[in-house]
C-alpha atoms as a PDB file:
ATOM      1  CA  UNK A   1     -22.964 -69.757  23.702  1.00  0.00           C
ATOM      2  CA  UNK A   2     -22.627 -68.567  20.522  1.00  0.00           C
ATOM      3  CA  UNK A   3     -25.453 -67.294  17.988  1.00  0.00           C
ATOM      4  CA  UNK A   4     -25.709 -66.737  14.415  1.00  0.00           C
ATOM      5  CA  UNK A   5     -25.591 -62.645  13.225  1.00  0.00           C
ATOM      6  CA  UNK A   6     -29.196 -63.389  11.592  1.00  0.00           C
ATOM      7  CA  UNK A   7     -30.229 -65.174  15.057  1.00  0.00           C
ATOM      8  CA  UNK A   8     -28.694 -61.588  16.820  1.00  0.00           C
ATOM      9  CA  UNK A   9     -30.398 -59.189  14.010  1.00  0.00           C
ATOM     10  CA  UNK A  10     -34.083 -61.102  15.260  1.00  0.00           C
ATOM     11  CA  UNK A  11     -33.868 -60.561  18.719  1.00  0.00           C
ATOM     12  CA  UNK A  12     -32.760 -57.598  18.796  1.00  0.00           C
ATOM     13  CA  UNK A  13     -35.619 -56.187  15.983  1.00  0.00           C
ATOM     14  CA  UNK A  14     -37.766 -57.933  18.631  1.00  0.00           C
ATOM     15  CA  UNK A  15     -36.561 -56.362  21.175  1.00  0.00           C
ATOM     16  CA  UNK A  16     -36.376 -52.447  20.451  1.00  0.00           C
ATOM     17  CA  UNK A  17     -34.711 -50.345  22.178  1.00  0.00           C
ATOM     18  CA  UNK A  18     -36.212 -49.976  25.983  1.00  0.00           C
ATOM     19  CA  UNK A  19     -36.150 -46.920  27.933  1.00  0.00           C
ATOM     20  CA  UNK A  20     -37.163 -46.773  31.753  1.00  0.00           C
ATOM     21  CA  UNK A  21     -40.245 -44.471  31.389  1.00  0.00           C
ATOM     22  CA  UNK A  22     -41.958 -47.485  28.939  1.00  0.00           C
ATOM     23  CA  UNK A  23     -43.225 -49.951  30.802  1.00  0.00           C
ATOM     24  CA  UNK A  24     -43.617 -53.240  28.792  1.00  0.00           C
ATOM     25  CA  UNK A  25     -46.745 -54.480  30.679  1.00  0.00           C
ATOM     26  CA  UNK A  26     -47.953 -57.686  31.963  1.00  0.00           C
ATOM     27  CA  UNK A  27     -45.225 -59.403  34.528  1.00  0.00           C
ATOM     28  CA  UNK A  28     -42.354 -56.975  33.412  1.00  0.00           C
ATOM     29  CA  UNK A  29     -40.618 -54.223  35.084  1.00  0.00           C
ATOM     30  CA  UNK A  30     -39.259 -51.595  34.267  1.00  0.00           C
ATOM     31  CA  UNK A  31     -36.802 -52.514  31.296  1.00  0.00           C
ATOM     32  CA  UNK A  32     -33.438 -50.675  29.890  1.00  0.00           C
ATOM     33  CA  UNK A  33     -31.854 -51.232  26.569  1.00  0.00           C
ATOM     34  CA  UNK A  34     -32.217 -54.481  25.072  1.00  0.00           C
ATOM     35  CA  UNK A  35     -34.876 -56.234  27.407  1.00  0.00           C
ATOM     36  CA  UNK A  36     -32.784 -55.782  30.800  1.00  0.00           C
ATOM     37  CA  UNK A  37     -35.446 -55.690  32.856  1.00  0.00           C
ATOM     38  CA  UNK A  38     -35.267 -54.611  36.545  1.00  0.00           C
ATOM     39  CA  UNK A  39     -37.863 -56.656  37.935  1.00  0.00           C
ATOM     40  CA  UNK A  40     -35.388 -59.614  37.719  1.00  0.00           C
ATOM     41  CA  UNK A  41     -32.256 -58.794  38.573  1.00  0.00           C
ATOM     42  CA  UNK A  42     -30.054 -57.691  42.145  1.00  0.00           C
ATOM     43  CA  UNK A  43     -29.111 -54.474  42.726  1.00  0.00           C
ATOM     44  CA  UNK A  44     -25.588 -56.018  42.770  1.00  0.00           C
ATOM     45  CA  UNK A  45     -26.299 -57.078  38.762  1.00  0.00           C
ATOM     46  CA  UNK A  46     -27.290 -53.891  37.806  1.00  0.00           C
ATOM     47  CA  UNK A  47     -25.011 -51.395  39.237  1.00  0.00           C
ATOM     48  CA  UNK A  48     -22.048 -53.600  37.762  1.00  0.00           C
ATOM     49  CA  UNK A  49     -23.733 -54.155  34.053  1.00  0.00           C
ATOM     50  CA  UNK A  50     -25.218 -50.210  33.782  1.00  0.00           C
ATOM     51  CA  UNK A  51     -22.776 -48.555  35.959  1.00  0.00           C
ATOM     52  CA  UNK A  52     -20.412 -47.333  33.205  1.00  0.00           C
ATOM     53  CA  UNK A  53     -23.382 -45.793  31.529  1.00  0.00           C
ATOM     54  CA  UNK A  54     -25.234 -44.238  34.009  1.00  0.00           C
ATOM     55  CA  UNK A  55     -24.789 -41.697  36.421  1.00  0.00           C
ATOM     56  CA  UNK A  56     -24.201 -42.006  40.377  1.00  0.00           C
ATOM     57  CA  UNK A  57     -27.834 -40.062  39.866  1.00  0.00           C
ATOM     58  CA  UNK A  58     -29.557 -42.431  37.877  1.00  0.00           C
ATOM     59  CA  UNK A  59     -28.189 -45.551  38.907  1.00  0.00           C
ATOM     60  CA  UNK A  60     -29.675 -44.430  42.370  1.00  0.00           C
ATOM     61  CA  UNK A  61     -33.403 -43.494  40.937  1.00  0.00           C
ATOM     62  CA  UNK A  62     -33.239 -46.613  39.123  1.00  0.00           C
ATOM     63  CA  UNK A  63     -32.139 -48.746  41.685  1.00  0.00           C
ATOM     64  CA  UNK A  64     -36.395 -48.402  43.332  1.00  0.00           C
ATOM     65  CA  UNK A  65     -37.190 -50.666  40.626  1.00  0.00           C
ATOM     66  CA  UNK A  66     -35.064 -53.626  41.542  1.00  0.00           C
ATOM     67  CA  UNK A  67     -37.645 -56.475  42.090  1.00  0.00           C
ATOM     68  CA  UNK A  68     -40.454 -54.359  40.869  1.00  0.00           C
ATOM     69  CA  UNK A  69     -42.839 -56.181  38.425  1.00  0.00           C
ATOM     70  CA  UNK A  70     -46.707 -55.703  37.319  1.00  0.00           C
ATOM     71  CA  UNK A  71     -48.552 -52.981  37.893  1.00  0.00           C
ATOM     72  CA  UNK A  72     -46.155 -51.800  40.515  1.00  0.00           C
ATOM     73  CA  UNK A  73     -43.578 -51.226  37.856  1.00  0.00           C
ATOM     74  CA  UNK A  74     -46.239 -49.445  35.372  1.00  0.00           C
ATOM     75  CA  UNK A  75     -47.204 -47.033  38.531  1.00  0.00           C
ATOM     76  CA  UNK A  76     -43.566 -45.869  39.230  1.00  0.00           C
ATOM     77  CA  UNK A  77     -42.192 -45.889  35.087  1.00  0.00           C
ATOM     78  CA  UNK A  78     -43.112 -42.248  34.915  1.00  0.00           C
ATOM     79  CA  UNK A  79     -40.702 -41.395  37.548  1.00  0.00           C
ATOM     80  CA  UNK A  80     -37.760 -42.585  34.754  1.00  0.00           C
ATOM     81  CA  UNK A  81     -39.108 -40.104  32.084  1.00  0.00           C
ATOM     82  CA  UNK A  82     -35.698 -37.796  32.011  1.00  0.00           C
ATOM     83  CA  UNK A  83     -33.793 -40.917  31.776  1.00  0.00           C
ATOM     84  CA  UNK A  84     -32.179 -42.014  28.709  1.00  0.00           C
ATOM     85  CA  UNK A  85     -30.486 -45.067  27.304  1.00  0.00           C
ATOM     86  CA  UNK A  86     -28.237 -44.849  24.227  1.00  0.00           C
ATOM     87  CA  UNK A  87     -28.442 -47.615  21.767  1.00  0.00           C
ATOM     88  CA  UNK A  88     -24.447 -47.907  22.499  1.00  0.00           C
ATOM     89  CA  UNK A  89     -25.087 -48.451  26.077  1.00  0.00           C
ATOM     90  CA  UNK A  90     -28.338 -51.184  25.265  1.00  0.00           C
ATOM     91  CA  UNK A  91     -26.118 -52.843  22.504  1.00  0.00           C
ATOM     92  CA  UNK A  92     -22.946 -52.828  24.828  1.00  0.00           C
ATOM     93  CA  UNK A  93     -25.057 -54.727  27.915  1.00  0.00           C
ATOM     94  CA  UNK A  94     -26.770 -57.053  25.647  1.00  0.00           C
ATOM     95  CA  UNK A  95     -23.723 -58.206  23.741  1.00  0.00           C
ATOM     96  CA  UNK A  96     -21.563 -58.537  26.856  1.00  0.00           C
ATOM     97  CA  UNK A  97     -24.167 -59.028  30.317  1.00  0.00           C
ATOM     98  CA  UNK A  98     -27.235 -60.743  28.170  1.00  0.00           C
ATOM     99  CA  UNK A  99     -26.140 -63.069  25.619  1.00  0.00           C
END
C-alpha cells in the first residue's frame, strides 16, 4: 500500500512520538514510537520489529506489557520511565513494520 508524503506528514503529526512511560489512555497499552502499541501485538511481533533498537534489557521489561490494555497498562507505564525511544527507531518501525 502506498501513501501520499502529505498523507505520511498527517499521521505521523497525529501520532507524536510515544514513549513507554506515557500511557495513551482509554483501551491502549502501553505504546512505542509511532503508535506501536503493546496491548496488540505477540511477543513474537515485537521482539522482531524493536529488537534492533532495544536492548536484551529492555526488550525483556517491555515484553510484561504484551496484551496489556486499560487501566492495567496505565498502572504498570511508570515501570518504563528510564526507557527511551529515538525518533530514528519510531520512524524506522513505522515506515517498515506499520505502514
Amino acid at each position: 500500500m502506498e501513501f501520499s508524503k502529505k498523507a505520511l506528514d498527517l499521521i505521523l503529526a497525529e501520532e507524536g512520538l510515544d514513549q513507554p512511560s506515557k500511557w495513551p489512555k482509554h483501551d491502549s497499552g502501553i505504546s512505542l514510537g509511532r503508535g506501536y502499541d503493546l496491548g496488540y501485538v505477540t511477543e513474537e511481533e515485537f521482539r522482531k520489529d524493536w529488537g534492533p533498537f532495544l536492548t536484551p534489557s529492555e526488550l525483556n521489561r517491555l515484553s510484561e506489557a504484551i496484551g496489556v490494555h486499560g487501566e492495567d497498562a496505565h498502572h504498570i507505564a511508570a515501570k518504563f520511565s528510564d526507557i527511551k525511544i529515538s525518533r530514528e527507531a519510531a520512524d524506522s518501525v513505522f515506515y517498515s513494520k506499520t505502514i
